[in-house]
Protein backbone atom coordinates (compact mmCIF):
# COMPACT_ATOMS: atom_id res chain seq x y z
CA UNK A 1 65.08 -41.44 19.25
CA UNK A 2 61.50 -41.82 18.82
CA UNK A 3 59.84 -40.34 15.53
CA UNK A 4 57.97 -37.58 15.04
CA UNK A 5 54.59 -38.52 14.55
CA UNK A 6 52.96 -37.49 10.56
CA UNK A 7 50.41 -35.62 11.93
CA UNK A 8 53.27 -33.57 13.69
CA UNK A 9 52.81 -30.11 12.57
CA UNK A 10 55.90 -28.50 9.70
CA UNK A 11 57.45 -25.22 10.94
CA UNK A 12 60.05 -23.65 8.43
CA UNK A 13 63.20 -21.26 9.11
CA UNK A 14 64.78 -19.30 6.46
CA UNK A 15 68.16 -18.10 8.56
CA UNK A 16 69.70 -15.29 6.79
CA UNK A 17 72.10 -12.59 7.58
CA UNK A 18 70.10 -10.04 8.58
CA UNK A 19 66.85 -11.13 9.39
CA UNK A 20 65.76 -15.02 10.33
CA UNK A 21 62.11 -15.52 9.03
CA UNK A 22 59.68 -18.68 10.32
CA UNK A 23 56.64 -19.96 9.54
CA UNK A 24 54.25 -22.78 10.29
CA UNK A 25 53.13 -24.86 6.84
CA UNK A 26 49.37 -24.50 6.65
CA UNK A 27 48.69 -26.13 3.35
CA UNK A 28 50.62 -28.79 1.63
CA UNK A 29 51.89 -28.06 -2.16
CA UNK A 30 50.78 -29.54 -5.29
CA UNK A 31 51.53 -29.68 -8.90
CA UNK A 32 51.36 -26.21 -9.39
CA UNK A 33 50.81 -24.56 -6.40
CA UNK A 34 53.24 -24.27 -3.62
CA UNK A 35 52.60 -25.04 0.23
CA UNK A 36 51.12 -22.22 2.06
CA UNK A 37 52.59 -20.99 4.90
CA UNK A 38 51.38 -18.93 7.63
CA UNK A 39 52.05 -17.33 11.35
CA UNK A 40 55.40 -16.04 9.68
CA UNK A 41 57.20 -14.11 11.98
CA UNK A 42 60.92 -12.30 11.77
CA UNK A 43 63.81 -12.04 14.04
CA UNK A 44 66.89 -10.08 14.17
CA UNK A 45 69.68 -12.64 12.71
CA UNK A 46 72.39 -10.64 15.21
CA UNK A 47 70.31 -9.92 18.31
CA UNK A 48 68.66 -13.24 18.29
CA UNK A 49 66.66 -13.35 21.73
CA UNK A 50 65.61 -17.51 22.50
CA UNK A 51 62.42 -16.19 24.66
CA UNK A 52 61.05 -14.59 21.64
CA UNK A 53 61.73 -17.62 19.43
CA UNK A 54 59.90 -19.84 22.51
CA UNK A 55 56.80 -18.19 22.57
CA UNK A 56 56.51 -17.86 18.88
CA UNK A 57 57.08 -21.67 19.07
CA UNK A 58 54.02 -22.07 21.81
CA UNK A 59 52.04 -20.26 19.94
CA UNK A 60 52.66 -21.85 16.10
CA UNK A 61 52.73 -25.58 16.68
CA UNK A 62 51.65 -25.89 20.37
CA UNK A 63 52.28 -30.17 19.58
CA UNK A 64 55.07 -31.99 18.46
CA UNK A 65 56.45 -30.45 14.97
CA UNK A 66 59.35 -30.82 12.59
CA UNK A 67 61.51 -27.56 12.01
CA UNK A 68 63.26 -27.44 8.56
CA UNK A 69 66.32 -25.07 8.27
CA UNK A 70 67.76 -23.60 5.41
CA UNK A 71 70.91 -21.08 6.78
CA UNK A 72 73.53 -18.84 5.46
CA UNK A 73 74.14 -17.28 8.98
CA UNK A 74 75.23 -20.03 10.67
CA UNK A 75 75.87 -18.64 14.12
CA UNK A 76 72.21 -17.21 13.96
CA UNK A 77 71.39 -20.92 12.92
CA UNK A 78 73.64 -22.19 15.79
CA UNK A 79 71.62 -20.29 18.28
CA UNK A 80 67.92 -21.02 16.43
CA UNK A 81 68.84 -24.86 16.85
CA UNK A 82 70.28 -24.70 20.35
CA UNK A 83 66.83 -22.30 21.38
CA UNK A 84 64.81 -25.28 19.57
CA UNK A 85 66.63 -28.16 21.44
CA UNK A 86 66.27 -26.64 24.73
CA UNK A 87 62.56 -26.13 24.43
CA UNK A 88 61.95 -29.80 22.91
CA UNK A 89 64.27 -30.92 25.94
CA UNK A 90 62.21 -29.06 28.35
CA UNK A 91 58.24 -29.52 27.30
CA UNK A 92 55.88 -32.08 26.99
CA UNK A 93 56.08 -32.38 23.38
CA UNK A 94 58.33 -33.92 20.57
CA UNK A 95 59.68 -31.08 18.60
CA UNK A 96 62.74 -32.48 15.92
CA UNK A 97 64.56 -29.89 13.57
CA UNK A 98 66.44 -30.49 10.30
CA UNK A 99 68.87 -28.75 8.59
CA UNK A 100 67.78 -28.71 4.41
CA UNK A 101 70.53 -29.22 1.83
CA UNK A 102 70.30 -28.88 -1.72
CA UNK A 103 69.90 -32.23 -2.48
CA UNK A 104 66.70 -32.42 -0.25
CA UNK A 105 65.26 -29.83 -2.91
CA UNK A 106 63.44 -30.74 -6.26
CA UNK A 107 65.59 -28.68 -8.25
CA UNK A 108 68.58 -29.62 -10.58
CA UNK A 109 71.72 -26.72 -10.41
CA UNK A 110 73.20 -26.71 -13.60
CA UNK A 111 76.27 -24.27 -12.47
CA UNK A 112 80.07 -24.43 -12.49
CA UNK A 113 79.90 -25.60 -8.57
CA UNK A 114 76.41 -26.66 -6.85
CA UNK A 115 77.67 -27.13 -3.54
CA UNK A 116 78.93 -23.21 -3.23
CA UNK A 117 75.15 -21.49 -4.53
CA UNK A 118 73.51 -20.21 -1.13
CA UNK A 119 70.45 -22.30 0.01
CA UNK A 120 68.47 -19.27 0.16
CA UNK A 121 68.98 -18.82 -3.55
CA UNK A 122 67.98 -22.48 -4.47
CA UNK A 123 65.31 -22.70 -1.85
CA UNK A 124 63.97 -19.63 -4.01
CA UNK A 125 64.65 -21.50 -7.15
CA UNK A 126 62.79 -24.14 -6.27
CA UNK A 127 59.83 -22.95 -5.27
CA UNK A 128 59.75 -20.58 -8.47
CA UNK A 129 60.30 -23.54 -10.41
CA UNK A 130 57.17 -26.03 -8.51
CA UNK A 131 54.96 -22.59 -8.95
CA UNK A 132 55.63 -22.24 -12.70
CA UNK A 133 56.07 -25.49 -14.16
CA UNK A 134 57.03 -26.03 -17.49
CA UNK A 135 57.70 -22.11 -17.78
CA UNK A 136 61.60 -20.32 -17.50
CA UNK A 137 61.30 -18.26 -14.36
CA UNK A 138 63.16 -14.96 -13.15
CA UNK A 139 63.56 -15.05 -9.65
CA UNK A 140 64.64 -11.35 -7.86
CA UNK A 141 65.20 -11.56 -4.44
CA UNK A 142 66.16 -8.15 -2.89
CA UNK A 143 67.61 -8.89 0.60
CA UNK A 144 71.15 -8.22 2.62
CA UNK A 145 72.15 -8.82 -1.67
CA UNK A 146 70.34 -8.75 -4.17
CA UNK A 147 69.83 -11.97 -6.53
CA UNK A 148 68.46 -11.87 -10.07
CA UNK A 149 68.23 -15.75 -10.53
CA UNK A 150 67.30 -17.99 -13.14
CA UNK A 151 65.23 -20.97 -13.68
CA UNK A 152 64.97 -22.86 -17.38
CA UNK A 153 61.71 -24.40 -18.32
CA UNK A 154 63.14 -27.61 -17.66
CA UNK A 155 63.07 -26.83 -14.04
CA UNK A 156 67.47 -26.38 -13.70
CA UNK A 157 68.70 -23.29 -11.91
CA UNK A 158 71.24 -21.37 -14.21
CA UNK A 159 73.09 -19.29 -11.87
CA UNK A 160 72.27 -15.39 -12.27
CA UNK A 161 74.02 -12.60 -10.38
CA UNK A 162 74.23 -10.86 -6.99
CA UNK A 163 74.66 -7.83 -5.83
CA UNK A 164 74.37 -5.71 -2.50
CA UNK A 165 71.18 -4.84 -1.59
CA UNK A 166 70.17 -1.05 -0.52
CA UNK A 167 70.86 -1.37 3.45
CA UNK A 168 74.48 -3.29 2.56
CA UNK A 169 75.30 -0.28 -0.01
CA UNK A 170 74.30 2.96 2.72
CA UNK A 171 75.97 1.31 5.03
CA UNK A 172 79.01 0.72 3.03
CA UNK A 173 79.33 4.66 2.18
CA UNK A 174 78.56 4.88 6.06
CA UNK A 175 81.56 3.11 6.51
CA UNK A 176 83.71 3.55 3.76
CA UNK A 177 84.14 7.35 4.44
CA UNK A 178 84.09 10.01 6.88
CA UNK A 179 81.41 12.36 6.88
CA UNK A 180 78.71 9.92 4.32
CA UNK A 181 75.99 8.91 6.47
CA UNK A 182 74.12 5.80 6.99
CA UNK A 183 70.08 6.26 5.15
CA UNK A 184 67.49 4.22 6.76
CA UNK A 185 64.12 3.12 5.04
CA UNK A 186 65.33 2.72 1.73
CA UNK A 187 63.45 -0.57 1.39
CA UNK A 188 60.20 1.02 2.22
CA UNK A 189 60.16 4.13 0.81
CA UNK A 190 60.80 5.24 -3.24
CA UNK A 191 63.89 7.05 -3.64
CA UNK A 192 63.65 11.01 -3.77
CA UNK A 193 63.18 12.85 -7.07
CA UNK A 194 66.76 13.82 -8.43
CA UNK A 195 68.24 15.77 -7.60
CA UNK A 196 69.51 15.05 -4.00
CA UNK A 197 69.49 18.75 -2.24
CA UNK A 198 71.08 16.52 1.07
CA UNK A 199 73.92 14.32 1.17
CA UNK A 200 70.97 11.99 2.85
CA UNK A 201 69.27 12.56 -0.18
CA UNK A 202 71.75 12.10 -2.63
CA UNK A 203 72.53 8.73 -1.31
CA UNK A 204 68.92 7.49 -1.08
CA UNK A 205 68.65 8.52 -5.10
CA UNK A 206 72.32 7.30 -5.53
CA UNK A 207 71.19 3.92 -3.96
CA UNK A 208 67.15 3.58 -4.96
CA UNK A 209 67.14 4.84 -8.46
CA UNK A 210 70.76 2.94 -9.22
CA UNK A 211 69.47 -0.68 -7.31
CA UNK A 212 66.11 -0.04 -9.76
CA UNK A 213 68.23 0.41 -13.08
CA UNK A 214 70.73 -2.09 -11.82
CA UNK A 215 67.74 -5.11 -11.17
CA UNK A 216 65.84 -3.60 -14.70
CA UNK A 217 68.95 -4.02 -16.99
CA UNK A 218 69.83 -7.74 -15.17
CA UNK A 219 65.90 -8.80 -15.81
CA UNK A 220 66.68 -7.87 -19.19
CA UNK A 221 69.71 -9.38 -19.79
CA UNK A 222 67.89 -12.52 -18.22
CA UNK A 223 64.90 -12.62 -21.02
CA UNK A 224 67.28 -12.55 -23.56
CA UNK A 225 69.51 -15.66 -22.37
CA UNK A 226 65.97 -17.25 -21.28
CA UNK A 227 64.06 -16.67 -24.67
CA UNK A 228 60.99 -16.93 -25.60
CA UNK A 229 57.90 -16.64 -22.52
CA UNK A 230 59.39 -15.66 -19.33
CA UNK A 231 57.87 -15.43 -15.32
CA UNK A 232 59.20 -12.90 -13.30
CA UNK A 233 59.13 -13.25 -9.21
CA UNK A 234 60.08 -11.02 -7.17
CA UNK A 235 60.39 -11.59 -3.29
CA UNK A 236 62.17 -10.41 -0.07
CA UNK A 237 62.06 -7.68 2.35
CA UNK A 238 63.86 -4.71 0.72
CA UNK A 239 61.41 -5.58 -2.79
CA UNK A 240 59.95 -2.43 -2.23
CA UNK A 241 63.25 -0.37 -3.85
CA UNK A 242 62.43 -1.84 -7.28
CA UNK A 243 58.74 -2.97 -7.22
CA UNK A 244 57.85 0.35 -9.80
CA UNK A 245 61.10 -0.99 -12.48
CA UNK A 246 59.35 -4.70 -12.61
CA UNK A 247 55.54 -3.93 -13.72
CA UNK A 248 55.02 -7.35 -14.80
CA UNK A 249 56.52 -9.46 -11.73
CA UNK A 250 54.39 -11.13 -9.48
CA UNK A 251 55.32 -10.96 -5.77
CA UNK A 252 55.24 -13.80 -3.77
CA UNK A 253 57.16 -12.47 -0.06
CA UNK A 254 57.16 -16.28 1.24
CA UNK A 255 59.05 -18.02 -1.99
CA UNK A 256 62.37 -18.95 0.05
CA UNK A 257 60.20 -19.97 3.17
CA UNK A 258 58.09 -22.02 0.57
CA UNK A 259 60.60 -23.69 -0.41
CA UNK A 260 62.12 -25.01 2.36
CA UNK A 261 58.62 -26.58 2.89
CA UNK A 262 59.13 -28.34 -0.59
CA UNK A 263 62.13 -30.95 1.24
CA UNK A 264 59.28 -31.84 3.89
CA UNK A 265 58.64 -35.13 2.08
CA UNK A 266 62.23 -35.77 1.51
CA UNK A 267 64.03 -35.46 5.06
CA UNK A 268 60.91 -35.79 7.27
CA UNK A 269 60.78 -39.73 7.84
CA UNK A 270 64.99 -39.62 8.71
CA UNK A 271 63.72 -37.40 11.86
């Protein structure tokens, strides 16, 4: 197999189980300051369509590239890879694709069992940790779940704690009884005042103002164990339900695409 060349161009894809985020790598990291990545664009994880992933392709990194995947869906990863090897079997160009690991990340996980922490979660780490060395770091990533994630000032992920995230809790009332329905939106829009005067209305305050107390009372709960100065980052695409309850977080929507781009160095010359 003939190598990708280094001037071949880094795309990233952060598979998860509801949505499956790429991006080109624009700007290479540095102590300090993570890689910069641009062109993002989202899929559906379950209606995955190849043609859409092609021309998004064309369009990104129209010469040969490396594509770094991190996955927790793996049949949306299955069908990602197989859309990426038909269209580097097809064209002109050398495209090569890697799946990332946590060992290909600059992060150590000091928890009970490394191999079982999600690769989203320690692709977050990661990055939280190269943006804020030297400093503990928070990381809340509101998603299909929720993670409230620490980072020491060493630089070793801790563990933290998950829970569902707003879409995963409507639609468990939706399906969990008989006459609850499913609320829409709740990522993008603050929860109604209480009180609910709709059962629509009582689950969007049931869900928006409970995920908000939920994620404040975890942050807290995660100075304390941290002590002394601590970062907060929040990131992902339902971060919008409890932006208000974390004043002091800074948001950074790319961190788990970010850090995928942090194992460039480490798996790109085994392509």
């Amino acid at each position: 197999m003939t190598a990708v060349p280094s001037n071949a161009a880094v795309l990233v894809a952060d598979v998860g189980n509801t949505r499956t985020k790429v991006a080109a790598v624009v700007e290479a990291g540095a102590v300090g300051r993570l890689p910069v990545v641009g062109r993002r664009q989202d899929f559906s994880s379950r209606e995955f369509r190849p043609e859409n992933l092609s021309r998004w392709l064309a369009a990104a990194a129209p010469g040969d590239a490396v594509l770094l995947v991190a996955a927790v869906n793996e049949a949306a990863a299955a069908r990602l890879e197989a859309t990426v090897a038909d269209v580097s079997a097809t064209g002109p160009r050398r495209l090569r694709q890697r799946r990332i690991d946590r060992g290909h990340l600059p992060l150590a996980l000091a928890v009970d069992v490394p191999d079982r922490v999600g690769i989203d979660r320690v692709c977050a780490a990661a990055a939280a940790a190269a943006a804020r060395p030297g400093r503990a770091v928070i990381v809340v990533d509101c998603g299909t779940a929720t993670t409230v994630d620490m980072v020491s000032s060493a630089g070793e992920f801790l563990g933290g704690a998950i829970l569902p995230g707003p879409a995963l809790l409507a639609r468990a009332l939706a399906e969990g009884t008989s006459r609850l329905p499913e609320v829409a939106a709740l990522d993008s829009a603050p929860p109604p005042p209480l009180p609910g005067r709709s059962t629509q209305a009582a689950i969007a305050c049931g869900i928006g103002w409970g995920m908000r107390g939920a994620v404040s009372r975890l942050v807290a709960e995660a100075r304390t164990a941290l002590g002394g100065g601590v970062d907060v980052i929040l990131t992902g695409g339902s971060a919008g339900v409890v932006r208000d309850a974390l004043p002091d977080a800074v948001e950074m929507p790319d961190l788990v695409l970010a850090g995928i781009a942090l194992a460039a160095g480490r798996v790109r010359d085994k392509l």
